[in-house]
PDB file of N, CA and C in Angstrom:
ATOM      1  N   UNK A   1     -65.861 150.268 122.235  1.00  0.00           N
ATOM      2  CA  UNK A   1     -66.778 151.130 122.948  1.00  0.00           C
ATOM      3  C   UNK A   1     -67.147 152.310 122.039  1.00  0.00           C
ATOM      4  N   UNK A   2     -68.329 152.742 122.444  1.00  0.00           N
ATOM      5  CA  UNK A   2     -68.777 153.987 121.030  1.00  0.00           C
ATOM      6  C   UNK A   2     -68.712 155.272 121.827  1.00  0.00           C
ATOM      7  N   UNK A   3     -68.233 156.253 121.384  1.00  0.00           N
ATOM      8  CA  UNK A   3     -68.040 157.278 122.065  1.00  0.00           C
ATOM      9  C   UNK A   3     -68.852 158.665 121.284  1.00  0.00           C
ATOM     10  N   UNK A   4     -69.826 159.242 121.667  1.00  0.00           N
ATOM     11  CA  UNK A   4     -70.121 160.490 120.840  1.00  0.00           C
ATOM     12  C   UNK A   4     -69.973 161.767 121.279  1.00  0.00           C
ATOM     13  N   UNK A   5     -68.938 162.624 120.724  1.00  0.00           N
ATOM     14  CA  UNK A   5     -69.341 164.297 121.087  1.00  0.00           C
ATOM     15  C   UNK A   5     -69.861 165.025 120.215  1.00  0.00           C
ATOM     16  N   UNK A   6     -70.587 166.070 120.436  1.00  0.00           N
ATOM     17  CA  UNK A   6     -70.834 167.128 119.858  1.00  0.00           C
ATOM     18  C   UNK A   6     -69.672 167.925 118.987  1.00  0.00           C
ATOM     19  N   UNK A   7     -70.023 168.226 118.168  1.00  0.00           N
ATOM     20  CA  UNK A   7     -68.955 169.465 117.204  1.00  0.00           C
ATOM     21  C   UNK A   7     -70.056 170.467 115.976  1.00  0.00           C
ATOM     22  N   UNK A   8     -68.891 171.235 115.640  1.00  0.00           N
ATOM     23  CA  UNK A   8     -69.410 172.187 114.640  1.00  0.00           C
ATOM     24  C   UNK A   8     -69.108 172.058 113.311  1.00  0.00           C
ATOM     25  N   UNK A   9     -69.419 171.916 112.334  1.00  0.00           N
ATOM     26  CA  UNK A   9     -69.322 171.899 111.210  1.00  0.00           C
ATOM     27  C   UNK A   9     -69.289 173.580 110.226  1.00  0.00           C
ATOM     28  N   UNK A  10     -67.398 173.851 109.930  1.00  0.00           N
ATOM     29  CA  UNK A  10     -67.485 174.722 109.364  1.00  0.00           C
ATOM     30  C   UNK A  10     -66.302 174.827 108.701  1.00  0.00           C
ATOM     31  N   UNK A  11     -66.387 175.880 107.460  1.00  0.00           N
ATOM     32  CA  UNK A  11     -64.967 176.116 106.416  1.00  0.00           C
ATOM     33  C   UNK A  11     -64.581 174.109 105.992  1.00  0.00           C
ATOM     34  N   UNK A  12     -65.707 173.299 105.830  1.00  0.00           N
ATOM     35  CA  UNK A  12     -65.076 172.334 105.315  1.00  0.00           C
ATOM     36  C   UNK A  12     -64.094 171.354 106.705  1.00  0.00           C
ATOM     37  N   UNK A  13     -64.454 171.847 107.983  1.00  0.00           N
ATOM     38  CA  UNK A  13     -63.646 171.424 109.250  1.00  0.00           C
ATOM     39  C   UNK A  13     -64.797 170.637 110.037  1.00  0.00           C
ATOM     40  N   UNK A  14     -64.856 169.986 111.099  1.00  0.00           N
ATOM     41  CA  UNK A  14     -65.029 169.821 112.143  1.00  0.00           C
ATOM     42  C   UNK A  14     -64.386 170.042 113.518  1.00  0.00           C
ATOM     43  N   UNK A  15     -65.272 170.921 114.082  1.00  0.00           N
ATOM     44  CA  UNK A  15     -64.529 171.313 115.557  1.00  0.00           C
ATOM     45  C   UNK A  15     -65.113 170.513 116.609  1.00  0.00           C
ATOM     46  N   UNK A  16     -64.554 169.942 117.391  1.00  0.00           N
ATOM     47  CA  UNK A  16     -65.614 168.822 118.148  1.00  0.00           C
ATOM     48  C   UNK A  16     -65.559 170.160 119.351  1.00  0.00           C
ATOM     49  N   UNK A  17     -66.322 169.816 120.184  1.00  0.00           N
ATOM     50  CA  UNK A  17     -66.701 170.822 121.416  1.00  0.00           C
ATOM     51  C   UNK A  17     -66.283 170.219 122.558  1.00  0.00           C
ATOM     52  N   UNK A  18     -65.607 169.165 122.370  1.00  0.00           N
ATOM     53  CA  UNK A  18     -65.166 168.378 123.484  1.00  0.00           C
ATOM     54  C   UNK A  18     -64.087 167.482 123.274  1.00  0.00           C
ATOM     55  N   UNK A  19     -63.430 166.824 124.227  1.00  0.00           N
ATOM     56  CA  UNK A  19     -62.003 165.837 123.710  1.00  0.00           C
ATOM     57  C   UNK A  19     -62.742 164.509 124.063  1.00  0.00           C
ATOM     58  N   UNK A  20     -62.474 163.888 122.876  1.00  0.00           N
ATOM     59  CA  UNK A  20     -63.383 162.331 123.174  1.00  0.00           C
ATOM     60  C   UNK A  20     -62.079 161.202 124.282  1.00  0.00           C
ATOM     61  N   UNK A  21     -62.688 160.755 125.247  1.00  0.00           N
ATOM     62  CA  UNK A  21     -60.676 159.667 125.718  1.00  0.00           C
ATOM     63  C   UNK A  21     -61.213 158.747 124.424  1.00  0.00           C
ATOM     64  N   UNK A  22     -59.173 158.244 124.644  1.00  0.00           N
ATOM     65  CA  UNK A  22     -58.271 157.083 124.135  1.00  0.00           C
ATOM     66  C   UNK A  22     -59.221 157.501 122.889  1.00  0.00           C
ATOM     67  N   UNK A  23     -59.372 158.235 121.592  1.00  0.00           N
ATOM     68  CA  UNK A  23     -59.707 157.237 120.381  1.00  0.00           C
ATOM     69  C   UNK A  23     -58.861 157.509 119.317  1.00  0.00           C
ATOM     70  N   UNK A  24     -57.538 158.024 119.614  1.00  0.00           N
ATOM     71  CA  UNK A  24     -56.405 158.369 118.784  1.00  0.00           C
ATOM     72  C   UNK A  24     -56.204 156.909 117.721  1.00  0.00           C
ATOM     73  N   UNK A  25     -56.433 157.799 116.340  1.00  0.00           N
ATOM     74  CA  UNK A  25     -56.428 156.591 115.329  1.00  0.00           C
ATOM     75  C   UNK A  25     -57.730 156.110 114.895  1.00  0.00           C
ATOM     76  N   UNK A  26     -58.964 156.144 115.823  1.00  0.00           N
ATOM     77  CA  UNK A  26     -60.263 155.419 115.930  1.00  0.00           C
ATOM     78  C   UNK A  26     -60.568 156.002 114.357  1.00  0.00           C
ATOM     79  N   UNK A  27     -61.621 155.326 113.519  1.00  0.00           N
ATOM     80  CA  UNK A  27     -62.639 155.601 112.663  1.00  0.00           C
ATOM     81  C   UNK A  27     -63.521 155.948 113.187  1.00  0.00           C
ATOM     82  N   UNK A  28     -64.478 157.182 112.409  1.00  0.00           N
ATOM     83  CA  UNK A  28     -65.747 158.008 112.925  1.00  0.00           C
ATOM     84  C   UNK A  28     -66.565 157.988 111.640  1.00  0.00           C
ATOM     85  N   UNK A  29     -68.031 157.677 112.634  1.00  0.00           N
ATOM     86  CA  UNK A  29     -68.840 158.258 111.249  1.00  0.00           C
ATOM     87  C   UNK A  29     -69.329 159.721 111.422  1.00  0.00           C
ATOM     88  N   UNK A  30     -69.686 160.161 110.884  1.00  0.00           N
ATOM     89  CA  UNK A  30     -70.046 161.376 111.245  1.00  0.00           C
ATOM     90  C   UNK A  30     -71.593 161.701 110.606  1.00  0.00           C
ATOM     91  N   UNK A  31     -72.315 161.749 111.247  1.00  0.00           N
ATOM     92  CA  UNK A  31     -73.621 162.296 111.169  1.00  0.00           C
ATOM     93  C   UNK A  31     -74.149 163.926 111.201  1.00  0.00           C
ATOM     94  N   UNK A  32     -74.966 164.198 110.248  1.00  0.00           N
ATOM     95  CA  UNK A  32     -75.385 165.758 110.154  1.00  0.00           C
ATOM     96  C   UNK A  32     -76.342 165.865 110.672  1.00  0.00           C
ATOM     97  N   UNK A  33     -77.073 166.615 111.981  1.00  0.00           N
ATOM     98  CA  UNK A  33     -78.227 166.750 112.593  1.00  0.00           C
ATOM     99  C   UNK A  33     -78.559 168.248 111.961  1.00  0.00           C
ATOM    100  N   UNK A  34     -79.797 167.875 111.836  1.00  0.00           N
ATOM    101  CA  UNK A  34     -80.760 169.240 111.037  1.00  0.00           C
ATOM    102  C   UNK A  34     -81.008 169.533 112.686  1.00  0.00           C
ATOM    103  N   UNK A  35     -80.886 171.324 112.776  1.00  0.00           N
ATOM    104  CA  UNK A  35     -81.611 171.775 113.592  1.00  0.00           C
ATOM    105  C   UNK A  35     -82.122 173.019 113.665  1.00  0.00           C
ATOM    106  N   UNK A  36     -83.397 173.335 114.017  1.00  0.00           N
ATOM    107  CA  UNK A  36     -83.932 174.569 113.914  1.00  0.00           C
ATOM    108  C   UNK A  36     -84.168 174.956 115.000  1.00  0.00           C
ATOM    109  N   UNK A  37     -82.980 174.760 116.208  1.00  0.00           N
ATOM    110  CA  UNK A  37     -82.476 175.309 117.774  1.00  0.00           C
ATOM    111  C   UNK A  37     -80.696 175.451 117.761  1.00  0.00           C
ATOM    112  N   UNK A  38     -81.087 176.874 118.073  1.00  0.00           N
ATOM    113  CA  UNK A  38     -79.446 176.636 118.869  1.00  0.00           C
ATOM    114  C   UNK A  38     -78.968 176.312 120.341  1.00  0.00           C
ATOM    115  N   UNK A  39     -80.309 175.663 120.549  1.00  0.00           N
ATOM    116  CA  UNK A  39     -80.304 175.255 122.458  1.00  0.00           C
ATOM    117  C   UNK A  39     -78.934 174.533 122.896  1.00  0.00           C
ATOM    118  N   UNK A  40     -78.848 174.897 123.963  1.00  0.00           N
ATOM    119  CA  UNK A  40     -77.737 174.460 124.586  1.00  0.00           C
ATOM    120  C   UNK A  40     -78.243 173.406 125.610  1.00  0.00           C
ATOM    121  N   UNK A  41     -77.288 172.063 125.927  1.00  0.00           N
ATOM    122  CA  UNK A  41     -77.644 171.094 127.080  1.00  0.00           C
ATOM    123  C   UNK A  41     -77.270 172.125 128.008  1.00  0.00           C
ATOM    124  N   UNK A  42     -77.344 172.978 128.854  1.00  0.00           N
ATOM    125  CA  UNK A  42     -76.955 173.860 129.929  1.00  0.00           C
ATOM    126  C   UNK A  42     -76.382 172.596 130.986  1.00  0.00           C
ATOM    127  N   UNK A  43     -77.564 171.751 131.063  1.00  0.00           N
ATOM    128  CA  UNK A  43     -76.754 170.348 132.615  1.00  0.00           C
ATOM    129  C   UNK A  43     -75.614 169.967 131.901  1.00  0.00           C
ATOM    130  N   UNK A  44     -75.525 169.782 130.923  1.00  0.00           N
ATOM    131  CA  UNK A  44     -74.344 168.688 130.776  1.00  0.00           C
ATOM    132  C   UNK A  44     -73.133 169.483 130.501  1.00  0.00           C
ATOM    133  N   UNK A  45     -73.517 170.861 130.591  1.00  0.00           N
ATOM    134  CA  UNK A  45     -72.168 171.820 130.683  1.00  0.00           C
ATOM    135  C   UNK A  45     -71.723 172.229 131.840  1.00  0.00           C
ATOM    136  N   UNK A  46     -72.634 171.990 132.958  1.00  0.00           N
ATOM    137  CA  UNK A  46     -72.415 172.189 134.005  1.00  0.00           C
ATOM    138  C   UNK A  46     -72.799 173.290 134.666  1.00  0.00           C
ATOM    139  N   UNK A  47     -74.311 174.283 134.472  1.00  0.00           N
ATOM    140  CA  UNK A  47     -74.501 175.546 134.246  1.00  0.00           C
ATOM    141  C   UNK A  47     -75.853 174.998 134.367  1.00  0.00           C
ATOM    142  N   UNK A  48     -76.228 176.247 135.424  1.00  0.00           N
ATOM    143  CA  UNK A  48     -77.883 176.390 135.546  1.00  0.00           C
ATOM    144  C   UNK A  48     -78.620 177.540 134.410  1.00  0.00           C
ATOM    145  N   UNK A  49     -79.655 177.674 134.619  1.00  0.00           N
ATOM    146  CA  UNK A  49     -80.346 178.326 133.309  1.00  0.00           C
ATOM    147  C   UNK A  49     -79.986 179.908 134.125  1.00  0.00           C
ATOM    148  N   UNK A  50     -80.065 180.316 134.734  1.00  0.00           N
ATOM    149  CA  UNK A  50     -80.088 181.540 135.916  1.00  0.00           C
ATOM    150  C   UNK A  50     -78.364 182.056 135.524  1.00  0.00           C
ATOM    151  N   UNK A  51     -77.288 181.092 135.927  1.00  0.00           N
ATOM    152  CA  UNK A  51     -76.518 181.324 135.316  1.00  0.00           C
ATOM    153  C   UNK A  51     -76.180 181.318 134.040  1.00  0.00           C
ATOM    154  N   UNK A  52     -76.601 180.489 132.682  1.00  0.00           N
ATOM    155  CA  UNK A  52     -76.610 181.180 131.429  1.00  0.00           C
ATOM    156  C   UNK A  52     -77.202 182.098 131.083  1.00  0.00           C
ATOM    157  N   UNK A  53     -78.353 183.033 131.953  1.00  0.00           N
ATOM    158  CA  UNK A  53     -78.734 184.019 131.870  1.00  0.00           C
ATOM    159  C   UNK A  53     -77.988 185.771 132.027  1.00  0.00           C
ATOM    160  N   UNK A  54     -77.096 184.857 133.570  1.00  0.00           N
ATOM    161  CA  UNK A  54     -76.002 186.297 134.102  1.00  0.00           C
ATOM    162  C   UNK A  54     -75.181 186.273 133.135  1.00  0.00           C
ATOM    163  N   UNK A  55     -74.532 184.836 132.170  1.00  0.00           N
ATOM    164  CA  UNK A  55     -73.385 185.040 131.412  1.00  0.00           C
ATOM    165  C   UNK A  55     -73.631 185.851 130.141  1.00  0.00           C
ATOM    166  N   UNK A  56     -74.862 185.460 130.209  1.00  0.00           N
ATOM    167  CA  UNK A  56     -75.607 186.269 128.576  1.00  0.00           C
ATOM    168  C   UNK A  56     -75.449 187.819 128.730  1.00  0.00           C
ATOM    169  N   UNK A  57     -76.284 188.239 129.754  1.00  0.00           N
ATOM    170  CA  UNK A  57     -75.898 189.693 130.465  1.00  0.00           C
ATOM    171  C   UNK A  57     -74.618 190.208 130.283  1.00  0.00           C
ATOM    172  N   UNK A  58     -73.661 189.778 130.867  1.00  0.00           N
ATOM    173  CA  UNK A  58     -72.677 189.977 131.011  1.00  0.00           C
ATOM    174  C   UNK A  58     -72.046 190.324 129.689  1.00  0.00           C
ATOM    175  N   UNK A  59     -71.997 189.425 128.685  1.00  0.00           N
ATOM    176  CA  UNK A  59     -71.257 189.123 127.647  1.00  0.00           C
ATOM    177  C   UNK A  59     -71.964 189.889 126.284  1.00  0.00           C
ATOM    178  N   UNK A  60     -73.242 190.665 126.332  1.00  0.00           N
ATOM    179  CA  UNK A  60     -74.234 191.316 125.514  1.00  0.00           C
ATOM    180  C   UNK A  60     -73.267 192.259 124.601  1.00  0.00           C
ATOM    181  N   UNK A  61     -71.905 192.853 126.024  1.00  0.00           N
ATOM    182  CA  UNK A  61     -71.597 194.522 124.967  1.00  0.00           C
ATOM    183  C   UNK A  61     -70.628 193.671 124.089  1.00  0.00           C
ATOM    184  N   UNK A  62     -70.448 192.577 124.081  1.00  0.00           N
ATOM    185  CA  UNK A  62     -69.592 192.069 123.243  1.00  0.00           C
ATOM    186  C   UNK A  62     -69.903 191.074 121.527  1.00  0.00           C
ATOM    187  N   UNK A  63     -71.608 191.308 121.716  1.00  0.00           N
ATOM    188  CA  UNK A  63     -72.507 190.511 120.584  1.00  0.00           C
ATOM    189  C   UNK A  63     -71.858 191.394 119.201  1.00  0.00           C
ATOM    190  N   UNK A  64     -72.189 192.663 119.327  1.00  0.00           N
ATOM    191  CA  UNK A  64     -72.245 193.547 118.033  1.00  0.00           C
ATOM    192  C   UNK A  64     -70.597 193.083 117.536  1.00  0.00           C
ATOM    193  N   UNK A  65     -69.376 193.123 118.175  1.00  0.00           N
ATOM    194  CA  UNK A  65     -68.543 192.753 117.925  1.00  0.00           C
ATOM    195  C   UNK A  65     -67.833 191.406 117.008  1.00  0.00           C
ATOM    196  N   UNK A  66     -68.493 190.223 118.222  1.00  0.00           N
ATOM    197  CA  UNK A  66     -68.897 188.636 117.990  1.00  0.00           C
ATOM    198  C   UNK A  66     -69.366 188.212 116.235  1.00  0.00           C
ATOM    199  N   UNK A  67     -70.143 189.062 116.315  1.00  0.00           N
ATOM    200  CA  UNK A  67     -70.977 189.267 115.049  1.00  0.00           C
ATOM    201  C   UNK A  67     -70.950 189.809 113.663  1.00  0.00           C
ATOM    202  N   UNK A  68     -69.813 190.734 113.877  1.00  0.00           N
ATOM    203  CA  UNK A  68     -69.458 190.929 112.681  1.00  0.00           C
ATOM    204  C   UNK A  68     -68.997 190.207 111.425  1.00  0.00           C
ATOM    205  N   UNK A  69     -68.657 190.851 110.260  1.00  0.00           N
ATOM    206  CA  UNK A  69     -68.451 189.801 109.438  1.00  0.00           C
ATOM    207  C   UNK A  69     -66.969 189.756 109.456  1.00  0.00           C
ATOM    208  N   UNK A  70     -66.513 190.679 109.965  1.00  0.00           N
ATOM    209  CA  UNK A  70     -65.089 190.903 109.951  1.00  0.00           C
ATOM    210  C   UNK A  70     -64.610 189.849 110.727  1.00  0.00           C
ATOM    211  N   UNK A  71     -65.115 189.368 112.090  1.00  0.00           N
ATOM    212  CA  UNK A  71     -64.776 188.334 112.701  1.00  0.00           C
ATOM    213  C   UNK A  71     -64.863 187.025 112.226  1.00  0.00           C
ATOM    214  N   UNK A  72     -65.591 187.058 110.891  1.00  0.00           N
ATOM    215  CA  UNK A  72     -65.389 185.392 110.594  1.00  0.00           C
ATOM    216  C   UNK A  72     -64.142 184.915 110.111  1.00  0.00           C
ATOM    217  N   UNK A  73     -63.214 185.994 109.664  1.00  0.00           N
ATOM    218  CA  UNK A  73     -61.428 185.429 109.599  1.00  0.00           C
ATOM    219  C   UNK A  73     -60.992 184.711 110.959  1.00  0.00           C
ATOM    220  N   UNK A  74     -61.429 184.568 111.785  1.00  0.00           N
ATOM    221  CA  UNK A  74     -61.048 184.162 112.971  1.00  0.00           C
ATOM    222  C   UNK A  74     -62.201 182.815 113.553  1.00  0.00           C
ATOM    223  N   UNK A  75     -63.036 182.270 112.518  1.00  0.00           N
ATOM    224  CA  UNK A  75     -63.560 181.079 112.321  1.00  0.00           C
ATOM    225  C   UNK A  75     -62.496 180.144 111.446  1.00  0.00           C
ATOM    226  N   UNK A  76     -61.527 180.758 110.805  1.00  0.00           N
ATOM    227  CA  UNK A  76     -60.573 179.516 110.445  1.00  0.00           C
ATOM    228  C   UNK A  76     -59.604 179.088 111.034  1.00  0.00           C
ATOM    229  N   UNK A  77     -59.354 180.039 111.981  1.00  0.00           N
ATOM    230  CA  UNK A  77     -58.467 179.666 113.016  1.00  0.00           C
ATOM    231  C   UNK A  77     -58.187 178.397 113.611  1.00  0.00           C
TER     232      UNK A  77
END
């Protein structure tokens, strides 16, 4: 059976964004998608657009922070 999730590609890693079932051991290919969006599936996360809007709100005083460069030690994590 073929199974695909989403992940991030970084520091030489892959972070998948999700737990794939049973493929402990499986072979993967891994494909690089070019994209010039950082859109999110909002449905398939389970989240209306209204609510990724309040979370955005919400979560704003915390961008300047998020963003720093100082925080990318905590991308190798």
């Amino acid at each position: 059976m073929l199974q695909s999730v989403e992940g991030i590609y970084r520091n030489g890693k892959i972070e998948l964004l999700e737990n794939p079932c049973s493929v402990e051991g499986t072979k993967v290919i891994v494909t690089f998608l070019t994209s010039t969006s950082n859109s999110v599936d909002l449905s398939s996360r389970g989240i209306t657009k209204e609510q990724a809007a309040n979370l955005r709100t919400r979560l704003q005083s915390f961008a300047e922070d998020w963003e720093s460069p100082d925080m990318d030690a905590y991308d190798a994590l």
